[in-house]
Protein backbone atom coordinates (compact mmCIF):
# COMPACT_ATOMS: atom_id res chain seq x y z
CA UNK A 1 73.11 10.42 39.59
CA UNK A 2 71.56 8.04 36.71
CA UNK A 3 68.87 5.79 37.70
CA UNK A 4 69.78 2.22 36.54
CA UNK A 5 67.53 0.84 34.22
CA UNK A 6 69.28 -2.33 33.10
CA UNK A 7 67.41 -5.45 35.02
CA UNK A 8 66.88 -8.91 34.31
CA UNK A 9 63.41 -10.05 36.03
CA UNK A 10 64.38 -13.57 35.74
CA UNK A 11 67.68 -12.75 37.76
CA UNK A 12 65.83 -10.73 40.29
CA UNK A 13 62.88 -13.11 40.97
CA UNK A 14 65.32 -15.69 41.49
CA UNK A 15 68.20 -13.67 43.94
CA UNK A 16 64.84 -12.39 45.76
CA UNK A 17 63.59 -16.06 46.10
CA UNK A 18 66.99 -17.22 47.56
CA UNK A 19 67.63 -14.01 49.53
CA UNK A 20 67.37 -15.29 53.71
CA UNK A 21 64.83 -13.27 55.91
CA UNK A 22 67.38 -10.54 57.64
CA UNK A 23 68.19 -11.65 61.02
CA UNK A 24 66.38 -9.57 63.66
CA UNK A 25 68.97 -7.13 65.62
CA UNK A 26 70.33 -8.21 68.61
CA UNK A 27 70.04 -6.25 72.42
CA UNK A 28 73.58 -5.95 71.60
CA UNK A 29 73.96 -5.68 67.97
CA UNK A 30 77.88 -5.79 66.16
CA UNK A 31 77.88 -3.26 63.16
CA UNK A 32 79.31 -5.16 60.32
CA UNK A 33 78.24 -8.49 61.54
CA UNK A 34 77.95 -11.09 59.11
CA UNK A 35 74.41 -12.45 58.90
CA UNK A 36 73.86 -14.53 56.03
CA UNK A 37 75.81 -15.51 52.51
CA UNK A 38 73.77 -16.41 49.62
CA UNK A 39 75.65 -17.50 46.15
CA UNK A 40 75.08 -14.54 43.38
CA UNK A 41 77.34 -16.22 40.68
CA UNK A 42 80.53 -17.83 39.74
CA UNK A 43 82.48 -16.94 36.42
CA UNK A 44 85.40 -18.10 34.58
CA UNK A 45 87.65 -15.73 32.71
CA UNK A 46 86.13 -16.46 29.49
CA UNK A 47 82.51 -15.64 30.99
CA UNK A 48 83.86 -12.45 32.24
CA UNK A 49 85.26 -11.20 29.30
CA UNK A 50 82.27 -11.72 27.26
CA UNK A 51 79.83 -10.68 30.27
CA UNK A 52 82.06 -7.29 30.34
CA UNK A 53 81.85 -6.87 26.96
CA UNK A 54 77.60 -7.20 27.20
CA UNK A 55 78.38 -4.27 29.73
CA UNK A 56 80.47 -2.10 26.93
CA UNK A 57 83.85 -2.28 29.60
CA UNK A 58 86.94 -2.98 28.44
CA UNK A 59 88.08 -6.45 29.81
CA UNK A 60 91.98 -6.64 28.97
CA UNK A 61 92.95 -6.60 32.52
CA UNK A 62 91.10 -9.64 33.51
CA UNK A 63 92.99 -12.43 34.98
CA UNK A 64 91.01 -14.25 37.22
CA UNK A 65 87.82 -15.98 37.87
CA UNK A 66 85.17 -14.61 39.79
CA UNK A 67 82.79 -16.13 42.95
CA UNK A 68 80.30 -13.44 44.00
CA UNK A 69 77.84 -13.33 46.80
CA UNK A 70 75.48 -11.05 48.22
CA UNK A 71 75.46 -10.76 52.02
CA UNK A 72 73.77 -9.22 54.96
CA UNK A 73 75.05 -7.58 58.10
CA UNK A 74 74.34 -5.38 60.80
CA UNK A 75 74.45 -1.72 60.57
CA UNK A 76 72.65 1.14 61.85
CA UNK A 77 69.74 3.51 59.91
CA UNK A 78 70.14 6.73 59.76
CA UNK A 79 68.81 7.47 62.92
CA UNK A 80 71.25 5.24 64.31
CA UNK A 81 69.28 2.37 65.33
CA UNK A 82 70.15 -1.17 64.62
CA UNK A 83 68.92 -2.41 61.23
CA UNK A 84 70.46 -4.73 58.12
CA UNK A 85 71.24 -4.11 54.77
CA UNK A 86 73.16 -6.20 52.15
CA UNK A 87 75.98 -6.12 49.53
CA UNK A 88 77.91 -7.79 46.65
CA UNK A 89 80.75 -9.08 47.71
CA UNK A 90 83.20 -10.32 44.95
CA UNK A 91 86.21 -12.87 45.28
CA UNK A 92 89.15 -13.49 42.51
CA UNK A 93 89.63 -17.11 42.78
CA UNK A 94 93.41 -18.36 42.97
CA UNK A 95 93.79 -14.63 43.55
CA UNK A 96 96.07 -15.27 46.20
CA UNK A 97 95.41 -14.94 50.33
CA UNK A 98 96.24 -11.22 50.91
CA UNK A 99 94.10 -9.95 48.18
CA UNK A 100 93.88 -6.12 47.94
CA UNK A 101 90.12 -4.36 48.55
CA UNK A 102 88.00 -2.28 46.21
CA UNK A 103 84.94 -0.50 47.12
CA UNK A 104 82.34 0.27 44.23
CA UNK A 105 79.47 2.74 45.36
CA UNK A 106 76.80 2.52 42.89
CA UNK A 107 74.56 5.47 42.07
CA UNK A 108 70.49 6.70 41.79
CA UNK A 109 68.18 4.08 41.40
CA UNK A 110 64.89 4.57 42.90
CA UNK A 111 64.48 0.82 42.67
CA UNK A 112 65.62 -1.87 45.66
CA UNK A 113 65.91 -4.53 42.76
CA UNK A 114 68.48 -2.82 40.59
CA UNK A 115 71.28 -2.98 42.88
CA UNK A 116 73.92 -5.11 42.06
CA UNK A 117 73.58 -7.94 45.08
CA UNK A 118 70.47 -8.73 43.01
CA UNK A 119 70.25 -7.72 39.62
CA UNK A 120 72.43 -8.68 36.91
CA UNK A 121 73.26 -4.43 35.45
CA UNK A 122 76.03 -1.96 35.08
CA UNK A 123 77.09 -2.19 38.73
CA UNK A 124 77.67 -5.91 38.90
CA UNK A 125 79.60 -5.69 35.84
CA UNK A 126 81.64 -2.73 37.45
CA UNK A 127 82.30 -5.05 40.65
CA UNK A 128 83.22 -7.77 38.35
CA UNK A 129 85.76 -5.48 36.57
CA UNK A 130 88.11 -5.40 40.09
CA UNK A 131 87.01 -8.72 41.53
CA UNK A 132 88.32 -10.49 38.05
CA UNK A 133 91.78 -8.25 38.60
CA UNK A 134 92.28 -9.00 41.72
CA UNK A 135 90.30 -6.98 43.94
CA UNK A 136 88.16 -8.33 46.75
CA UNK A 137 85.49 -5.98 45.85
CA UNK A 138 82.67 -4.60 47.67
CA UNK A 139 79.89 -3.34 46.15
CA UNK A 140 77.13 -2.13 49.20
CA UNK A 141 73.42 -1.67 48.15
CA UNK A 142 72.97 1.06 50.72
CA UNK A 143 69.94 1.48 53.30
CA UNK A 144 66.63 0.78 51.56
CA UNK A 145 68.12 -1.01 48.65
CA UNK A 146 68.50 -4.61 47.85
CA UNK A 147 67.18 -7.22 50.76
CA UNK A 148 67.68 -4.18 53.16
CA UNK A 149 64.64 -2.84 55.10
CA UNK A 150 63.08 0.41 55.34
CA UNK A 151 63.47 3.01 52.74
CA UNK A 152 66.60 4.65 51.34
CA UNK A 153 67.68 7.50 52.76
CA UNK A 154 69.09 9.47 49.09
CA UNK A 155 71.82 11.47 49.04
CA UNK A 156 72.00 11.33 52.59
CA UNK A 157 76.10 10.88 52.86
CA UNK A 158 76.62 9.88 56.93
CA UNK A 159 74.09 6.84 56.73
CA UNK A 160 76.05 5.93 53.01
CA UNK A 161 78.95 5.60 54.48
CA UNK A 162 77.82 3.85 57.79
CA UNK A 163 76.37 1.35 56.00
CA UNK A 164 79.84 1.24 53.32
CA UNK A 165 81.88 1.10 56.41
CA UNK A 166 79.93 -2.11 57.88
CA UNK A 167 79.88 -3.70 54.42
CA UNK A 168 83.53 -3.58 54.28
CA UNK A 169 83.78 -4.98 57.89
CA UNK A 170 81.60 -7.73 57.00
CA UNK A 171 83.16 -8.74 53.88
CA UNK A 172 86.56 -8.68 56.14
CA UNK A 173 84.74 -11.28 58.26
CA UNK A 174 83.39 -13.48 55.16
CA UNK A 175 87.13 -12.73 53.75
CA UNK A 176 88.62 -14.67 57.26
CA UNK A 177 85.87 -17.55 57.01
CA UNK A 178 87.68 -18.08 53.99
CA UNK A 179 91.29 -18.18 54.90
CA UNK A 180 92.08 -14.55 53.72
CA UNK A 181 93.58 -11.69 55.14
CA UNK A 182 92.67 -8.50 52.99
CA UNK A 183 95.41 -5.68 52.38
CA UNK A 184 93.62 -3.10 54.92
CA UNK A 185 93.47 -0.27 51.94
CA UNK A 186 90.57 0.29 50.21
CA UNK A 187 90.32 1.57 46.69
CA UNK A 188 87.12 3.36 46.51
CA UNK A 189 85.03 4.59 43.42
CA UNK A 190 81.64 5.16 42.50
CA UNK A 191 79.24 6.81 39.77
CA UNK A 192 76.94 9.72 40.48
CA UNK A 193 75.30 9.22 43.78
CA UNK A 194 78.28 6.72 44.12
CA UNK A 195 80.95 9.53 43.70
CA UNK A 196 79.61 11.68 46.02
CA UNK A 197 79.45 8.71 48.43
CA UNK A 198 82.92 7.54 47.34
CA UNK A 199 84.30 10.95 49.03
CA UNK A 200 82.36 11.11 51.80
CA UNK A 201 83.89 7.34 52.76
CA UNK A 202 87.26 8.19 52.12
CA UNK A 203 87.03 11.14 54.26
CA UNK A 204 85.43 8.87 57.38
CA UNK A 205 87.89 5.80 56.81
CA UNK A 206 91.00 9.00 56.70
CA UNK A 207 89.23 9.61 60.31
CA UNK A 208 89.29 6.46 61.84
CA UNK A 209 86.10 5.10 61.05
CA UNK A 210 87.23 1.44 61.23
CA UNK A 211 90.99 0.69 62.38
CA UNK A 212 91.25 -1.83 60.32
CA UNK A 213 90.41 -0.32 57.03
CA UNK A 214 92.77 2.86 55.24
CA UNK A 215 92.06 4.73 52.30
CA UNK A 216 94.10 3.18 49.46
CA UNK A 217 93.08 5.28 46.52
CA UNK A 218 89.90 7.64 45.77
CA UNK A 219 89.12 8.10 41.80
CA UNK A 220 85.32 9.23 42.08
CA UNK A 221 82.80 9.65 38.64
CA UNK A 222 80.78 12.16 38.25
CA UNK A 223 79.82 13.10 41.83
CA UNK A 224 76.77 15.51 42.78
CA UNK A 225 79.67 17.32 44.60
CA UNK A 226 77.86 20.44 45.46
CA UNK A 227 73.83 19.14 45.45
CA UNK A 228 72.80 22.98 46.10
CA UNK A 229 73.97 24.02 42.71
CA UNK A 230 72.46 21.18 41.12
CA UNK A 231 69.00 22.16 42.93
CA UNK A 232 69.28 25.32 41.45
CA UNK A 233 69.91 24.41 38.00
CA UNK A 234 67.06 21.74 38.25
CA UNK A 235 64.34 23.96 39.69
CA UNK A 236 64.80 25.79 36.22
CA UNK A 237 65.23 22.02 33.94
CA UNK A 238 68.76 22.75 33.50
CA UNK A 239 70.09 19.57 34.46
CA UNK A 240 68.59 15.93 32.43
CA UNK A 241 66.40 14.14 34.57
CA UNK A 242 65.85 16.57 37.10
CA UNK A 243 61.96 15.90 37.70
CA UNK A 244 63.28 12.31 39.11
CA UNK A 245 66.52 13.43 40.60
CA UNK A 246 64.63 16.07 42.44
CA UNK A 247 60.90 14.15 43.49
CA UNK A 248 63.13 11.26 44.78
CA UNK A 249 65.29 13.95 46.76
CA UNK A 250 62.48 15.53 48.25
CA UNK A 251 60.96 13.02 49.46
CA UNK A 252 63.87 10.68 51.02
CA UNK A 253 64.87 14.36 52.58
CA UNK A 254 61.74 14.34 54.19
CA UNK A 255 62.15 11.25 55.69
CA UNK A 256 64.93 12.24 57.75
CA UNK A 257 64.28 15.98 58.95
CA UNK A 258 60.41 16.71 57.60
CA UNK A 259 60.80 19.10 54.75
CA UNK A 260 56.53 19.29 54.64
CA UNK A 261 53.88 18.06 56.47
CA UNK A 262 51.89 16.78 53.08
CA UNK A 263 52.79 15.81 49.85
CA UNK A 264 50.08 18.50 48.47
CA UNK A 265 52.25 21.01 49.85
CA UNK A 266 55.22 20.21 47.39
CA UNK A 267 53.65 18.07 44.24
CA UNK A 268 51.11 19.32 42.56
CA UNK A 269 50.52 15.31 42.27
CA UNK A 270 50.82 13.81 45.54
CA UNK A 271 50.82 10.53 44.65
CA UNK A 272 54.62 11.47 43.47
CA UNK A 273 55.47 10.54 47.02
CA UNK A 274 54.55 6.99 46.76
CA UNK A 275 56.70 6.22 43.76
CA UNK A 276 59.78 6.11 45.85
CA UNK A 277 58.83 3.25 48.13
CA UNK A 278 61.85 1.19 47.15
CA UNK A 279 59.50 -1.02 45.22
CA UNK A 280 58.43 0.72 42.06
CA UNK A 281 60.99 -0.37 39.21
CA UNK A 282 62.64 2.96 37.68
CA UNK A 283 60.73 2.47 34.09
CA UNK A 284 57.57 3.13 36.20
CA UNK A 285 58.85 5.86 38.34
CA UNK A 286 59.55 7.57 35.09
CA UNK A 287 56.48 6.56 32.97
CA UNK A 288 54.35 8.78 36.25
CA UNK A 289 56.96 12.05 36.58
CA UNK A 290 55.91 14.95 34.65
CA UNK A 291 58.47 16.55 32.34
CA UNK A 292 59.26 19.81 34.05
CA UNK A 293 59.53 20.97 37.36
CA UNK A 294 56.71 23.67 37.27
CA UNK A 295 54.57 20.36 36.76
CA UNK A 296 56.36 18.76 39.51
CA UNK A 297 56.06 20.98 42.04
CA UNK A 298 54.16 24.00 43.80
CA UNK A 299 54.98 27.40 43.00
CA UNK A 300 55.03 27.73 47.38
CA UNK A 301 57.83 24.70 47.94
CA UNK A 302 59.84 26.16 44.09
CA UNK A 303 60.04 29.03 46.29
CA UNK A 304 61.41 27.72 49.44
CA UNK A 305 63.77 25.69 47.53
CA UNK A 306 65.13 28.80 45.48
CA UNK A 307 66.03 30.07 48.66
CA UNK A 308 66.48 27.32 51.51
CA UNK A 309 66.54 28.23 55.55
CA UNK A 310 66.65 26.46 58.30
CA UNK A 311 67.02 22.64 58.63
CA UNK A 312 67.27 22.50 54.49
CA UNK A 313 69.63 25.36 54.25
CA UNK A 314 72.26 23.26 56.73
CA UNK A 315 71.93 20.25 55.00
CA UNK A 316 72.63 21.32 51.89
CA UNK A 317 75.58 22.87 53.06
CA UNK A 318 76.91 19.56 54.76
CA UNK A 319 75.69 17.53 51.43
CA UNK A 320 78.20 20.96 49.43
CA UNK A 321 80.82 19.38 52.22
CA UNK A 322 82.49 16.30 51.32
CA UNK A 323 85.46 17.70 49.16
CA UNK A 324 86.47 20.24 51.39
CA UNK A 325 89.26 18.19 53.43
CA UNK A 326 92.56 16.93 52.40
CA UNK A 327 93.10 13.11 51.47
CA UNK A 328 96.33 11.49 52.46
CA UNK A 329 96.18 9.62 48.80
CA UNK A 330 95.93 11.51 45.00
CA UNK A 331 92.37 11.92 44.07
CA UNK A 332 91.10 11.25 40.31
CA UNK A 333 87.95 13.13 39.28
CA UNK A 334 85.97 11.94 36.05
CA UNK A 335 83.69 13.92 35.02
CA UNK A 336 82.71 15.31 30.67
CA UNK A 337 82.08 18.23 29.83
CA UNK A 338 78.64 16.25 28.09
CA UNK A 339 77.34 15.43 31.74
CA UNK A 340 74.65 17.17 31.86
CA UNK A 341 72.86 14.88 34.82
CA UNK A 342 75.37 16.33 37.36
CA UNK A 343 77.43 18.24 35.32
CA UNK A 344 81.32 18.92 35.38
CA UNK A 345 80.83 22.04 37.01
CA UNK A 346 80.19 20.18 40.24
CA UNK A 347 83.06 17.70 39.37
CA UNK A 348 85.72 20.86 38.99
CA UNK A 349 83.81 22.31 41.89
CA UNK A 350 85.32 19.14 43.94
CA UNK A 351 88.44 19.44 42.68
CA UNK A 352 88.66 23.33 43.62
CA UNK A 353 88.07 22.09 47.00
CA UNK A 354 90.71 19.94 47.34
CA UNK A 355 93.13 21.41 46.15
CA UNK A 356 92.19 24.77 48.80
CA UNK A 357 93.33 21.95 50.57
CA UNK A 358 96.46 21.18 48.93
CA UNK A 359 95.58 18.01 47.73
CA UNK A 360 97.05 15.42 45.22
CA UNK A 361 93.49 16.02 43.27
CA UNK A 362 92.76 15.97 39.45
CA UNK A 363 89.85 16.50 37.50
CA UNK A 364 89.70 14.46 34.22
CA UNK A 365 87.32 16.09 31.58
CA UNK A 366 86.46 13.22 29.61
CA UNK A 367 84.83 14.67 26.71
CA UNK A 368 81.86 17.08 24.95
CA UNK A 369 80.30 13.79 23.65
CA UNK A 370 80.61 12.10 27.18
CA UNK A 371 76.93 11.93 28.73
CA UNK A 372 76.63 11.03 32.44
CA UNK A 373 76.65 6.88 31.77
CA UNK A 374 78.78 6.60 28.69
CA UNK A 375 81.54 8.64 31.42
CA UNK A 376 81.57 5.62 34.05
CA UNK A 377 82.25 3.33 30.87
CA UNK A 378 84.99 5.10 30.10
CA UNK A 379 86.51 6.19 33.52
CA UNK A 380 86.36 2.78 34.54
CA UNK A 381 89.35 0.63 33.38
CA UNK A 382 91.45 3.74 33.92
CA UNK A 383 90.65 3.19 37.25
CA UNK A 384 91.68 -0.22 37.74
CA UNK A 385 94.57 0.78 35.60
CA UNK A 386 95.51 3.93 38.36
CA UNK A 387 94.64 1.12 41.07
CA UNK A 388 97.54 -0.84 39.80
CA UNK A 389 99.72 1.09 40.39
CA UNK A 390 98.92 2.59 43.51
């Protein structure tokens, strides 16, 4: 679930400068309406090869220049009311007028400037990667996160994807402004929170989320696939950074369907709480989390959470939920056996589900001496390369 860390203040004090006010909702608001276009970048092939190799990605495949924007469209929160968020939209130039569609669902970052329609990290470089192959890529900053409102709802997968599924409808819409009729699949992928994301959108576009949008391939990176085990382990520090993983948890959860009624009751420091505002960068968010979760929390809320009822004990369940269904298209798993932020237990765990399924699923162990970032590095151009060929 890494928290980016990568962030170039010059970059974000300038895309925050330029970013437009979100427009207000309307009595009669369009999900995936376009709102507003604001230039991120533009980059020949030379720039991206060197700017991918800053980024440690392999850049043989690239073949075309880039022009990225960020936008802003209408979606809903997670209460369903009308809101906006924004995204990273990324067009191949010369690429030709039916281009094919990537998604790229980034993962943790307690931070609403780290996101890749503003700062200059490992998720614009991943976006880059499929925009400068071809790909009209999509890279959505969630709820909460980049010029969007409000706060991010983490880990929360039905308000990920309604906000994924509007981004891709509005970059369809900026896509026709310019004279371009995207291929309707979408190739989706995503790291950590992004992987777990990337399955829960694949399962709602294999529904019918948008009729104009099909699932074209699914190759997810080491997913929090089943977010109850990973509780578990964390609540005894078996699992690297799972003071932040599990603070930030806590309290978006709370947000959404109250978990406590006062910070007290679950941080022994309650001023935890505030840290995930969206506006604290993730150096500080770590430089105030204690080191263990017996400093983190309450023996009382350790206690509920070693054995969840109720409202908690459903939503973990649905959050366990999001490999058990069977994709139309093969599923790609990356995962190493070195992850130990969400660990390839979780990733095989997803994998186990599919195939109950009998899905077209495998689970690619990519290494002892893999860690949780280094495995998105890796994964990556052997992505694009399986996109190919789909």
């Amino acid at each position: 679930m890494t928290f980016t860390t990568r962030l170039s203040a010059a970059v974000l004090c300038g895309a925050l400068a330029a970013a437009s006010v979100p427009a207000t909702a309307s009595a009669h608001p369009a999900r995936g309406e376009l709102l507003d276009v604001v230039p991120v970048s533009t980059m020949d092939t030379d720039q991206l090869v060197a700017h991918l190799g800053d980024h440690d990605l392999d850049a043989s495949r690239v073949r075309f220049a880039v022009e990225a924007k960020r936008i802003t469209y209408r979606t809903v929160d997670a209460f369903g009311k009308p809101t906006t968020a924004s995204a990273l939209v990324a067009l191949p130039r010369d690429g030709g007028r039916t281009p094919r569609q990537a998604a790229w669902l980034h993962g943790t970052t307690g931070y609403r400037g780290s996101v890749a329609s503003v700062a200059d990290g490992n998720d614009r470089a991943a976006t880059y990667l499929f925009a400068s192959a071809g790909y009209l890529t999509t890279a959505p900053d969630y709820l909460g996160l980049g010029t969007g409102p409000g706060f991010h709802p983490y880990v929360d997968a039905p308000s990920t994807v309604t906000a994924s599924v509007d981004a891709l409808r509005a970059t369809r819409s900026y896509a026709a402004s310019r004279g371009l009729r995207p291929d309707r699949r979408v190739m989706i992928t995503g790291h950590s929170q992004g992987g777990h994301a990337a399955m829960a959108l694949g399962q709602a576009l294999q529904r019918g989320a948008d009729s104009r949008l099909e699932v074209g391939a699914l190759a997810p990176i080491g997913g929090p696939f089943k977010p109850s085990l990973l509780v578990a382990k964390a609540l005894n520090d078996e699992i690297a950074n799972g003071v932040a993983y599990m603070a930030y948890w806590t309290v978006a959860w709370n947000r959404l369907f109250p978990l406590y009624d006062s910070p007290a009751e679950v941080f022994r420091d309650p001023s935890v709480e505030a840290l995930f505002d969206g506006e604290h960068p993730n150096e500080e968010i770590f430089r105030h989390l204690p080191a263990t979760m017996r400093e983190l929390l309450t023996d009382s809320y350790s206690a509920r959470l070693r054995h969840p009822t109720g409202t908690l004990r459903t939503k973990l369940r649905e959050a366990d939920g999001y490999c058990d269904w069977r994709p139309s298209v093969p599923v790609t798993i990356y995962s190493s056996a070195g992850d130990r932020d969400t660990l390839l237990e979780t990733s095989a765990y997803c994998d186990q589900q599919l195939k109950k399924h009998h899905a077209r699923s495998t689970l690619v162990d990519l290494g002892a001496d893999v860690n949780h970032g280094r495995a998105a590095k890796l994964a990556l151009p052997r992505i694009l390369a399986d996109f190919d060929g789909a």
